[in-house]
Protein backbone atom coordinates (compact mmCIF):
# COMPACT_ATOMS: atom_id res chain seq x y z
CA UNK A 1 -1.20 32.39 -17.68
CA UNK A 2 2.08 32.30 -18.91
CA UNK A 3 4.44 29.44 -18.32
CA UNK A 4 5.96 30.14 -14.73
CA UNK A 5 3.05 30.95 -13.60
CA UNK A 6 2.31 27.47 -14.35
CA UNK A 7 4.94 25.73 -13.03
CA UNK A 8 4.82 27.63 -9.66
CA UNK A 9 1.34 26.16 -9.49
CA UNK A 10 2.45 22.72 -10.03
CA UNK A 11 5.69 22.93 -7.68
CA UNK A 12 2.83 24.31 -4.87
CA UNK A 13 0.70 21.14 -6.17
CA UNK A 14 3.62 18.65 -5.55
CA UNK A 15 5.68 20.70 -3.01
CA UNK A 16 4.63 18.32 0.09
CA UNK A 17 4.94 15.15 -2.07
CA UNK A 18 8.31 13.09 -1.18
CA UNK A 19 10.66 12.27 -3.81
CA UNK A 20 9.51 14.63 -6.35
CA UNK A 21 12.51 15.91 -8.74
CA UNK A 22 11.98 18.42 -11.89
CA UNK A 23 13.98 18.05 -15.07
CA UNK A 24 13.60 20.13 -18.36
CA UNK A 25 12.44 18.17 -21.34
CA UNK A 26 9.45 18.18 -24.43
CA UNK A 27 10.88 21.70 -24.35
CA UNK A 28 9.41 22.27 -21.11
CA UNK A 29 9.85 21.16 -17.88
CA UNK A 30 8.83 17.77 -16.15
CA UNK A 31 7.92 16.51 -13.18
CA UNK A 32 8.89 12.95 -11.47
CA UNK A 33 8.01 10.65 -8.81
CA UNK A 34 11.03 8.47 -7.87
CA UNK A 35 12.10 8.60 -11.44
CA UNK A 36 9.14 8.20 -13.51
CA UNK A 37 7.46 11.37 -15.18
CA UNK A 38 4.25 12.55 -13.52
CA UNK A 39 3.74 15.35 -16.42
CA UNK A 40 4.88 18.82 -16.72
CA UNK A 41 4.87 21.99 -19.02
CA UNK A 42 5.22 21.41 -22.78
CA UNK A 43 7.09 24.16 -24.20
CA UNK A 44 3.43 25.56 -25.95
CA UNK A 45 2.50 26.45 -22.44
CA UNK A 46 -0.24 23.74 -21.82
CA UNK A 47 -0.24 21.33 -19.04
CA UNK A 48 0.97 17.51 -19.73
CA UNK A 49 0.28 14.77 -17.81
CA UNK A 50 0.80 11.06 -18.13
CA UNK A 51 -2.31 9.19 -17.31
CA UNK A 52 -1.02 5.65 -18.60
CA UNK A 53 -2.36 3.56 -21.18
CA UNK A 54 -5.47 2.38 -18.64
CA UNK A 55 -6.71 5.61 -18.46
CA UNK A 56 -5.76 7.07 -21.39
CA UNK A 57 -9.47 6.83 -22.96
CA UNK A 58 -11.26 8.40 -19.81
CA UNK A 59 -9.01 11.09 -19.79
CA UNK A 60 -9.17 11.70 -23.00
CA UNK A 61 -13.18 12.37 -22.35
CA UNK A 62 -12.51 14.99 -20.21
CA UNK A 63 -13.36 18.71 -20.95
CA UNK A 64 -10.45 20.23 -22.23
CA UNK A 65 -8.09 17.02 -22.52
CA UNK A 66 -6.40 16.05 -25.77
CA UNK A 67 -4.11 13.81 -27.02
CA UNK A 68 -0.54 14.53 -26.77
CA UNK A 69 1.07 15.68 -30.06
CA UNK A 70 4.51 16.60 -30.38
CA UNK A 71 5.99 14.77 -33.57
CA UNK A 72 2.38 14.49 -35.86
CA UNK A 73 2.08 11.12 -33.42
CA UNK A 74 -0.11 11.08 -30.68
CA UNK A 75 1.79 10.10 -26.87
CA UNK A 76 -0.47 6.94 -26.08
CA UNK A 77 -1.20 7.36 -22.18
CA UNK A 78 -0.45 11.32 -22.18
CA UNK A 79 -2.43 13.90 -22.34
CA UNK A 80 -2.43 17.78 -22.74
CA UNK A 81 -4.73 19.95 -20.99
CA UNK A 82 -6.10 23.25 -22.05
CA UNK A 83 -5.17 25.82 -19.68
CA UNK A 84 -9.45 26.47 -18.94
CA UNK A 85 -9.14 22.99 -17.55
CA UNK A 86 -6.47 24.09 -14.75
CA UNK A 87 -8.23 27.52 -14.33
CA UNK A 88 -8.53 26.57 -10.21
CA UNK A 89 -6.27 24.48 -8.21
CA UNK A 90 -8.79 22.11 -7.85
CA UNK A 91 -8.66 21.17 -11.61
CA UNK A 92 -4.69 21.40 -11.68
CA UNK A 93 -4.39 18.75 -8.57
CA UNK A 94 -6.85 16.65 -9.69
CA UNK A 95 -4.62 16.13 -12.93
CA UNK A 96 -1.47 16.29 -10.90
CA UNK A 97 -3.26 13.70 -8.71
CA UNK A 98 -3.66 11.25 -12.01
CA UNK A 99 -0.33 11.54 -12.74
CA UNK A 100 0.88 10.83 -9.43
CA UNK A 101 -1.17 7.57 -9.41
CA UNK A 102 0.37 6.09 -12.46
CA UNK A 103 3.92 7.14 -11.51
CA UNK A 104 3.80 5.66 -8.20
CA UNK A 105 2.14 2.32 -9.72
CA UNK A 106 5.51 2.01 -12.15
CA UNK A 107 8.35 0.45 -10.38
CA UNK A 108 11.38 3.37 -9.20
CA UNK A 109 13.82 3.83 -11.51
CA UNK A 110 17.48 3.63 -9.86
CA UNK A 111 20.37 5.67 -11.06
């Protein structure tokens, strides 16, 4: 699955969600609720999604999850998932769906 396959899988995922903006970064692209990141596309093509420190351990124990690695220091309360763990859109939302929940618990940010 390449990349914009990817993405055009998450934009269906979020695409009746309110307040939902897109923004490239990681060397991907990311995903926001009212200003704080959901998750997105890390430039290696896998799926990134921040769970928060709370759940950072469950998700973590989840087939195909992984810690988050872009500098040789793992992204406490963000995960990476393997693309066999988004192989249906029933996997993809119910990471989506994680992310979502911790966004919407942080207060908006305000430009």
């Amino acid at each position: 699955m390449a990349n914009e396959e990817l993405l055009a899988r998450i934009r269906k995922t979020l695409s009746r969600r309110r307040s939902i903006t897109e923004k490239r970064m990681f060397g991907g692209n990311c995903f926001f609720v009212c200003g704080n990141m959901i998750g997105g596309v890390s430039g290696a093509g896998e799926l990134m999604i921040r769970v928060g420190p709370d759940r950072y351990e469950d998700a973590l124990e989840q087939p195909h999850a992984s810690e988050m690695d872009f500098t040789g220091r793992p992204m406490r309360g963000f995960v990476s998932i393997a693309r066999d763990g988004i192989s249906t859109d029933e996997d993809l939302k119910y990471w989506i769906d994680l992310g979502l929940k911790y966004a919407r618990s942080l207060p908006p940010k305000i430009k």
